[in-house]
N, C-alpha and C. Protein backbone atom coordinates (compact mmCIF):
# COMPACT_ATOMS: atom_id res chain seq x y z
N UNK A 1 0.84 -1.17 0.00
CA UNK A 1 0.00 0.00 0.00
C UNK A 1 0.90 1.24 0.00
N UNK A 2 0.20 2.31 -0.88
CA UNK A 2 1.18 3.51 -1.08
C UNK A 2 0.32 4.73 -0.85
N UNK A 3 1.26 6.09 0.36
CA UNK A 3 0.83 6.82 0.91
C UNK A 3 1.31 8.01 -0.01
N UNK A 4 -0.08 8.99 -0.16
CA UNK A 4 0.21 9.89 -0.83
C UNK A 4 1.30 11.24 0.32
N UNK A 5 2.47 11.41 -0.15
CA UNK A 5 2.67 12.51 0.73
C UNK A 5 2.91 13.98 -0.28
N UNK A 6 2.14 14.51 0.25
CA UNK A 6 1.81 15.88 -0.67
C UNK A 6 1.16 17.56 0.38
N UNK A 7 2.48 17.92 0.96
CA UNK A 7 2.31 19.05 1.64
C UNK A 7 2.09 20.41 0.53
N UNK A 8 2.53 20.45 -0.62
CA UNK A 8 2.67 21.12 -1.32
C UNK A 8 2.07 21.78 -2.64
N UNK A 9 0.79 22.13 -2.49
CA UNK A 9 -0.11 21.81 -3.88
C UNK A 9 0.64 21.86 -5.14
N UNK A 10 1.67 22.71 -4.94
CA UNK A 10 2.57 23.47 -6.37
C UNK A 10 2.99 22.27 -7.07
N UNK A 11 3.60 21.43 -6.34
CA UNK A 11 5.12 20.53 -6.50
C UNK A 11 3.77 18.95 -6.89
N UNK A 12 4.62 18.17 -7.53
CA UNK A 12 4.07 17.07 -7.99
C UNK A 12 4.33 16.20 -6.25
N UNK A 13 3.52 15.46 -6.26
CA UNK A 13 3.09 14.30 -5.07
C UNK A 13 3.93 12.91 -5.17
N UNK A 14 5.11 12.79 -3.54
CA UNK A 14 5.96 11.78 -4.20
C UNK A 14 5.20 10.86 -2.62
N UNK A 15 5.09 9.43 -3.56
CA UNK A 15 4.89 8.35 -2.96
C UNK A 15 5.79 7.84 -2.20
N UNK A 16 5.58 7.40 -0.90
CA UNK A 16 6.10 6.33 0.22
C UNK A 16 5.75 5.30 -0.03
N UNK A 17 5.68 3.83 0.24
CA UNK A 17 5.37 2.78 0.95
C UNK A 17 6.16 3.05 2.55
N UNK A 18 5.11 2.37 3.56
CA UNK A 18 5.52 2.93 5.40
C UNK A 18 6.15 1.44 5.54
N UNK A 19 7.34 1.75 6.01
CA UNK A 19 7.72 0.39 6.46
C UNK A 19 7.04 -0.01 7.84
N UNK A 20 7.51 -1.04 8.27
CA UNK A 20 6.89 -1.50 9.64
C UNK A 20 7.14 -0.74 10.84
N UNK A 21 6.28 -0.24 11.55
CA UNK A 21 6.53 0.84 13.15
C UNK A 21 7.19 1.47 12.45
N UNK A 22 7.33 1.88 11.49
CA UNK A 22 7.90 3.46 10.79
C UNK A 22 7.13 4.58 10.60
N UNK A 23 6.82 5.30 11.04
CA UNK A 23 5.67 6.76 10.39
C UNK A 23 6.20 6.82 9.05
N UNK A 24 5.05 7.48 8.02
CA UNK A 24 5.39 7.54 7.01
C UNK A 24 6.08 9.22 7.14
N UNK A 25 7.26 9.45 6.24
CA UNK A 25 8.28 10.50 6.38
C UNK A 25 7.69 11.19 4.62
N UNK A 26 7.57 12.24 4.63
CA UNK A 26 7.51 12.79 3.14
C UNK A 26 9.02 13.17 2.87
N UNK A 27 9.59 12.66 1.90
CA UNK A 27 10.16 13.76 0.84
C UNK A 27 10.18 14.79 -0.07
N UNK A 28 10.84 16.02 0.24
CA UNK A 28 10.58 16.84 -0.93
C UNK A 28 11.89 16.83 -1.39
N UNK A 29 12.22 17.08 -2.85
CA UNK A 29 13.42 17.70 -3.17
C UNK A 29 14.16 18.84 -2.97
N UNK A 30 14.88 19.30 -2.78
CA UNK A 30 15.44 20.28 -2.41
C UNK A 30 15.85 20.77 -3.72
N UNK A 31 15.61 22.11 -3.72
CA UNK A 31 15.51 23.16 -5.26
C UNK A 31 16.42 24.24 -5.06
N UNK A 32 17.57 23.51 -5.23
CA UNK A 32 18.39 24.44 -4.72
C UNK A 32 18.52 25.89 -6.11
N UNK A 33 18.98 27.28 -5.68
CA UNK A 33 18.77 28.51 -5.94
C UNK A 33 19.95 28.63 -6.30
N UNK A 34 20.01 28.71 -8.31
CA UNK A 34 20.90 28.98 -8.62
C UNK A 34 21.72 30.55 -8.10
N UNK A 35 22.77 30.55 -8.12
CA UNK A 35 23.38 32.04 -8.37
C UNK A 35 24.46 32.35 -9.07
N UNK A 36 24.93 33.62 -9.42
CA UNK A 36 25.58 33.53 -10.12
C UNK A 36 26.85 33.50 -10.42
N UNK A 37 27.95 33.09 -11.67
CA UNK A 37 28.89 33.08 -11.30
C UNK A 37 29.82 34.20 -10.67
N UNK A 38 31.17 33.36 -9.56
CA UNK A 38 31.64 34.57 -8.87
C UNK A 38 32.86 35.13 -9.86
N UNK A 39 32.62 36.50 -9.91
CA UNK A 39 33.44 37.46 -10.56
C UNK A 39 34.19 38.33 -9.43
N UNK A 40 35.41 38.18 -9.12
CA UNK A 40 36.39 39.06 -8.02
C UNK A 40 36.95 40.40 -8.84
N UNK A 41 36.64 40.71 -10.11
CA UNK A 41 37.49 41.43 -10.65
C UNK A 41 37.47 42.64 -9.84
N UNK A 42 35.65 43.11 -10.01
CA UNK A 42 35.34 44.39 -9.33
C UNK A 42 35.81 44.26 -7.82
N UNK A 43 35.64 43.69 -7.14
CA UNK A 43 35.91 43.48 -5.86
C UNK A 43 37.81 43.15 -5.51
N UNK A 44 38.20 42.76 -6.54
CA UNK A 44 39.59 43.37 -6.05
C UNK A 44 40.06 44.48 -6.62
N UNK A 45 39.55 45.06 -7.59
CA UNK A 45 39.85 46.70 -7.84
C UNK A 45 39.23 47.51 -6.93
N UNK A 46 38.64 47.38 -6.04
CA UNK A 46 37.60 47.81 -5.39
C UNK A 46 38.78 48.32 -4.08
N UNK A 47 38.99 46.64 -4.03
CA UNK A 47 40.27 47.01 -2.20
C UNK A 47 41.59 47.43 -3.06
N UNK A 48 42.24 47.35 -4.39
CA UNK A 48 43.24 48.27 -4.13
C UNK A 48 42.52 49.69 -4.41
N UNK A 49 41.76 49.67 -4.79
CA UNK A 49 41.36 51.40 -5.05
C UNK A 49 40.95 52.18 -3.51
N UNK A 50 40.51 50.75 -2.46
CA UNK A 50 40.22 51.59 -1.31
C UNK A 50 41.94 52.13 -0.62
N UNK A 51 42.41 51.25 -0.60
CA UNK A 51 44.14 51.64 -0.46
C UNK A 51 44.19 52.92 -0.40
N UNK A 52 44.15 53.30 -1.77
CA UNK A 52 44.57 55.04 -2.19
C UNK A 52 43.46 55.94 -0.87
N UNK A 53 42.12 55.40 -0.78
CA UNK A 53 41.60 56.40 0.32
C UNK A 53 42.07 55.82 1.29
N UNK A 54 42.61 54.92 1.91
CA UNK A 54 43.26 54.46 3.17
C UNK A 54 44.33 55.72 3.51
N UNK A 55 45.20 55.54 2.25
CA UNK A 55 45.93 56.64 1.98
C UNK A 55 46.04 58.13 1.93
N UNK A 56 44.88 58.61 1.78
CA UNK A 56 44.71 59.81 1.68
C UNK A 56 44.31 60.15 3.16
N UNK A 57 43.22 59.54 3.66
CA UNK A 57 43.14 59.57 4.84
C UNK A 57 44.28 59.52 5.82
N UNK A 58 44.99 58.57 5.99
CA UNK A 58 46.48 58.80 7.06
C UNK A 58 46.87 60.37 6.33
N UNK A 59 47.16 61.05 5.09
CA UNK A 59 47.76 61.80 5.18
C UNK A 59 47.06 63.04 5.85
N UNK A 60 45.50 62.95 6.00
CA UNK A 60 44.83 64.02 6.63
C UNK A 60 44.84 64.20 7.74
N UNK A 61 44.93 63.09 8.53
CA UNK A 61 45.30 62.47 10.13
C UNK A 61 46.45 62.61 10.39
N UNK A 62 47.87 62.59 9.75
CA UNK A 62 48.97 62.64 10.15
C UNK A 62 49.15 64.38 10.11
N UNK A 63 48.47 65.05 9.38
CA UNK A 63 48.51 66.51 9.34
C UNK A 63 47.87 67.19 10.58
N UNK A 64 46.56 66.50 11.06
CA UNK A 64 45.92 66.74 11.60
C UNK A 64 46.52 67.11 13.15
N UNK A 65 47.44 65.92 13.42
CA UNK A 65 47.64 65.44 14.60
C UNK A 65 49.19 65.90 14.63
N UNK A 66 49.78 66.36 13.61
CA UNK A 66 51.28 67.19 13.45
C UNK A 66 50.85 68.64 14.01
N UNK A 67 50.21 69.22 13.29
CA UNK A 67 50.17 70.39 13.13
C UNK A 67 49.21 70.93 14.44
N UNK A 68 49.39 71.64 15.21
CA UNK A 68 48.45 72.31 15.93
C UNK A 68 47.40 73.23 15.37
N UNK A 69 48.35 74.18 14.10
CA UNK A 69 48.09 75.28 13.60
C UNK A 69 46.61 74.99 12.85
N UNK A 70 47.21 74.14 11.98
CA UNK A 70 46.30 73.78 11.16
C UNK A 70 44.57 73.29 11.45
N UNK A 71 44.68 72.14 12.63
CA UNK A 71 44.03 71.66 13.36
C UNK A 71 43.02 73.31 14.08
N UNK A 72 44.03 74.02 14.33
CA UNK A 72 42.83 75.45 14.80
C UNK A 72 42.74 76.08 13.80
N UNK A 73 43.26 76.21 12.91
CA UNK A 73 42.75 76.83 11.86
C UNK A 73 41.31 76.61 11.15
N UNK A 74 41.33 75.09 11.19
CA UNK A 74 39.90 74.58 10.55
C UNK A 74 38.86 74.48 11.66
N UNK A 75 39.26 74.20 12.40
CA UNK A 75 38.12 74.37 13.95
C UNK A 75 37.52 75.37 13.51
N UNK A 76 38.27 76.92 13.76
CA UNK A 76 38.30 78.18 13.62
C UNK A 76 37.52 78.46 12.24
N UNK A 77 38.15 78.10 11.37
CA UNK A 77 37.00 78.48 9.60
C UNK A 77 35.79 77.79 10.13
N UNK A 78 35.66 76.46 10.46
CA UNK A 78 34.23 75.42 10.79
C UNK A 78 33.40 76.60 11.39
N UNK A 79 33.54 76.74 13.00
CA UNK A 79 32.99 77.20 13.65
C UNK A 79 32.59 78.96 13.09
N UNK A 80 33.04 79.55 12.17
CA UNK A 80 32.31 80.91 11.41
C UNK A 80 31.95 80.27 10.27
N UNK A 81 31.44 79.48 9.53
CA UNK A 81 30.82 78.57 8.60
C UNK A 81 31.70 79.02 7.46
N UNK A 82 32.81 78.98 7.76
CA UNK A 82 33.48 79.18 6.07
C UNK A 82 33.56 77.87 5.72
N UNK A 83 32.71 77.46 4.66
CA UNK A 83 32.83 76.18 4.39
C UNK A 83 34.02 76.03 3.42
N UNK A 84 33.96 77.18 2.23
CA UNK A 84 35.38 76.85 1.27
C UNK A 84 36.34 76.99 1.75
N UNK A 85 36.67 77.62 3.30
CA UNK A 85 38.17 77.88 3.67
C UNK A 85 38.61 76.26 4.50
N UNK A 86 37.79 75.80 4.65
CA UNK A 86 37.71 74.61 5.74
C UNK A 86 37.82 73.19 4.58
N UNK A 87 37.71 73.50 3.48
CA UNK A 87 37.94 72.71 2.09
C UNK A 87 38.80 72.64 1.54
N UNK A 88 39.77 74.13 1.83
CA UNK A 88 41.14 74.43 1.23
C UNK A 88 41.88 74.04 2.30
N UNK A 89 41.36 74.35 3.13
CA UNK A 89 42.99 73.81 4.53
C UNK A 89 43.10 71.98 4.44
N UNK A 90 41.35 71.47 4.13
CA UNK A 90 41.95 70.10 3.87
C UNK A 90 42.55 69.87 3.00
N UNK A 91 42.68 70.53 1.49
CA UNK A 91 42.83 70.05 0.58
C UNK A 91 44.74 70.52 0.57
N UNK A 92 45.16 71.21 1.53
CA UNK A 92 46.13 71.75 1.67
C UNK A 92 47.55 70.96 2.30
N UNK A 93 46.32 69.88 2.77
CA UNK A 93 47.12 68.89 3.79
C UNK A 93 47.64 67.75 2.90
N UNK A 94 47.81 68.08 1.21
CA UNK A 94 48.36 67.42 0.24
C UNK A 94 47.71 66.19 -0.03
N UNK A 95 46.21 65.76 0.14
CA UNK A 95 45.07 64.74 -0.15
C UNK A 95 45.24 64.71 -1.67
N UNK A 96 45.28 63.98 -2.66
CA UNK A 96 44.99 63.53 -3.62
C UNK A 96 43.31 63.54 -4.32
N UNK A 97 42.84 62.88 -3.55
CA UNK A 97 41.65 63.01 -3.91
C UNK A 97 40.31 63.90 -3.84
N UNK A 98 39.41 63.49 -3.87
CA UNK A 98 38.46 64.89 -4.00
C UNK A 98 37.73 64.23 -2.52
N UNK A 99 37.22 65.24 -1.40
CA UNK A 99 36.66 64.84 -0.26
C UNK A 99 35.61 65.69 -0.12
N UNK A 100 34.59 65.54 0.89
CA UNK A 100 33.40 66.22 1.13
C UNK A 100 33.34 66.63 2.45
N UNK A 101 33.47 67.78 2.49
CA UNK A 101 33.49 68.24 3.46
C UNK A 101 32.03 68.29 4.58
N UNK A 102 31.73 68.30 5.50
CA UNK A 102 30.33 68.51 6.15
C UNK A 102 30.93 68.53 7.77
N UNK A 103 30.64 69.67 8.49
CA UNK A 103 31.07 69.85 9.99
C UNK A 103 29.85 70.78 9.96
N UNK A 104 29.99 70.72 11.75
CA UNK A 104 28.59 70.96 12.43
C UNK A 104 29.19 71.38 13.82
N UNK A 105 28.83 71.81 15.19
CA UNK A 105 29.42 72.02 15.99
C UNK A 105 29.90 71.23 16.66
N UNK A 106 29.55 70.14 16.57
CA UNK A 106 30.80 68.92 17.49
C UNK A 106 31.61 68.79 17.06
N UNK A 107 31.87 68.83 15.42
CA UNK A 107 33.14 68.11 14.75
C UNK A 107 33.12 68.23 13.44
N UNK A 108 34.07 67.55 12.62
CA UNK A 108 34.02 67.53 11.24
C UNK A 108 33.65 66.24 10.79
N UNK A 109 33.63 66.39 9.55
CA UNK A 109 33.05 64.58 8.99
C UNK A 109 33.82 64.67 7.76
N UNK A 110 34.75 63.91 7.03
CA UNK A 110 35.15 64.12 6.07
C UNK A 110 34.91 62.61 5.00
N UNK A 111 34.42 62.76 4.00
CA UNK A 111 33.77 61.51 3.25
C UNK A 111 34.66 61.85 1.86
N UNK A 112 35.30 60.30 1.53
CA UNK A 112 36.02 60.17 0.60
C UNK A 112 35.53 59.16 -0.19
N UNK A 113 35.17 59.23 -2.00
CA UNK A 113 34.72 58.45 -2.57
C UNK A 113 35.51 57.84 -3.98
N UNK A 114 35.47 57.08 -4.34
CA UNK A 114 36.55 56.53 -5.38
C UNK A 114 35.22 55.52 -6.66
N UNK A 115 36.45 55.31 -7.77
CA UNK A 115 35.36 54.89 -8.67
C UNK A 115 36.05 53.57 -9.43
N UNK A 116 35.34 52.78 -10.20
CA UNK A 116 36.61 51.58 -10.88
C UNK A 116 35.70 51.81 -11.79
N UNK A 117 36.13 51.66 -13.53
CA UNK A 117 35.43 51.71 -14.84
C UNK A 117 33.79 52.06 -14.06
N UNK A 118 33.86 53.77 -13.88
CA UNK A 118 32.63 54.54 -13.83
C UNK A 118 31.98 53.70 -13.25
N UNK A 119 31.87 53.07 -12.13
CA UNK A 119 31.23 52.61 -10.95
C UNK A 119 32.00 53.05 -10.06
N UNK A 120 30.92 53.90 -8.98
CA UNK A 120 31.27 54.53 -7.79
C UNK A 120 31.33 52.84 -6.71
N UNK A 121 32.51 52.59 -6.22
CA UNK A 121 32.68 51.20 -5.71
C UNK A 121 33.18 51.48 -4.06
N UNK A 122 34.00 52.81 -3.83
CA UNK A 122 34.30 52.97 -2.65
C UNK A 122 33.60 54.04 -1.76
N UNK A 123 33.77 54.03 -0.40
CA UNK A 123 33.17 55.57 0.50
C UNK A 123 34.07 55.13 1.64
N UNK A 124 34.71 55.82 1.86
CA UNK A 124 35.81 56.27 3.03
C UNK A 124 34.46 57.08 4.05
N UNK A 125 34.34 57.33 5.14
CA UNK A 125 33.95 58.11 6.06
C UNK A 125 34.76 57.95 7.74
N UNK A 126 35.20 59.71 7.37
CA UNK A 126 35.33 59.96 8.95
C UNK A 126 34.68 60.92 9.82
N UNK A 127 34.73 60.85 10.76
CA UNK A 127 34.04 61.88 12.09
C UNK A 127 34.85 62.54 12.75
N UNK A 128 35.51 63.15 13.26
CA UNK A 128 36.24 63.93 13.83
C UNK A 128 35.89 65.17 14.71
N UNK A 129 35.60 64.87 16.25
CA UNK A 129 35.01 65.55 17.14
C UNK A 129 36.10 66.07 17.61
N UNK A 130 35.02 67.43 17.90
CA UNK A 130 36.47 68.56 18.74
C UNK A 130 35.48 69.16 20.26
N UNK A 131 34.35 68.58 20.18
CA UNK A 131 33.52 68.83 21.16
C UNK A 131 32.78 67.81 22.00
């Protein structure tokens, strides 16, 4: 004798026979979810391209934390909202790349973004509290 086991209206109905003091057990197949193949290209242009903002960053931090001057200087532009003078003192600190500036009264935030064949692939972000 053969037990219908069919939890599934979708899926076609697979037959048991119950062995002896056995409950009958359903099987389903497992449908497994293709995906697709793995491509590392983007993803290792990705980490050396983050490098270069790794890079740029230590050089903003090593300025930052050298210089006193500098460090009050941009406090100082932040805090009277000169935003382009507070753009040039970073950009002064010999950064390579292009950064975004955004400070507020606790601190600065400086966001660095990078690209591989015209895909935006990286974002650097820092915070930098002075309050």
């Amino acid at each position: 004798m053969y037990y219908v086991c069919y939890p599934y209206p979708d899926r076609n109905p697979v037959y048991f026979q119950p062995a002896w003091g056995y409950p009958v057990q359903s099987y389903q197949p497992s449908f497994r979810q293709q995906y697709p193949d793995v491509d590392p290209d983007l993803f290792f242009q990705s980490a050396g391209v983050f490098k270069k903002l790794m890079a740029d960053a230590s050089i903003i931090l090593n300025k930052l934390s050298e210089d006193e001057d500098l460090a009050y200087e941009i406090m100082d532009a932040a805090q009277k909202n000169q935003a382009t003078r507070v753009k040039e003192l970073i950009k002064s600190t010999g950064v390579h790349g292009d950064v975004d500036v955004d400070f507020n009264p606790d601190g600065l935030n400086l966001e660095m973004h990078s690209k591989v064949e015209d895909t935006e692939c990286c974002k650097l972000s820092m915070a930098l509290r002075w309050r």
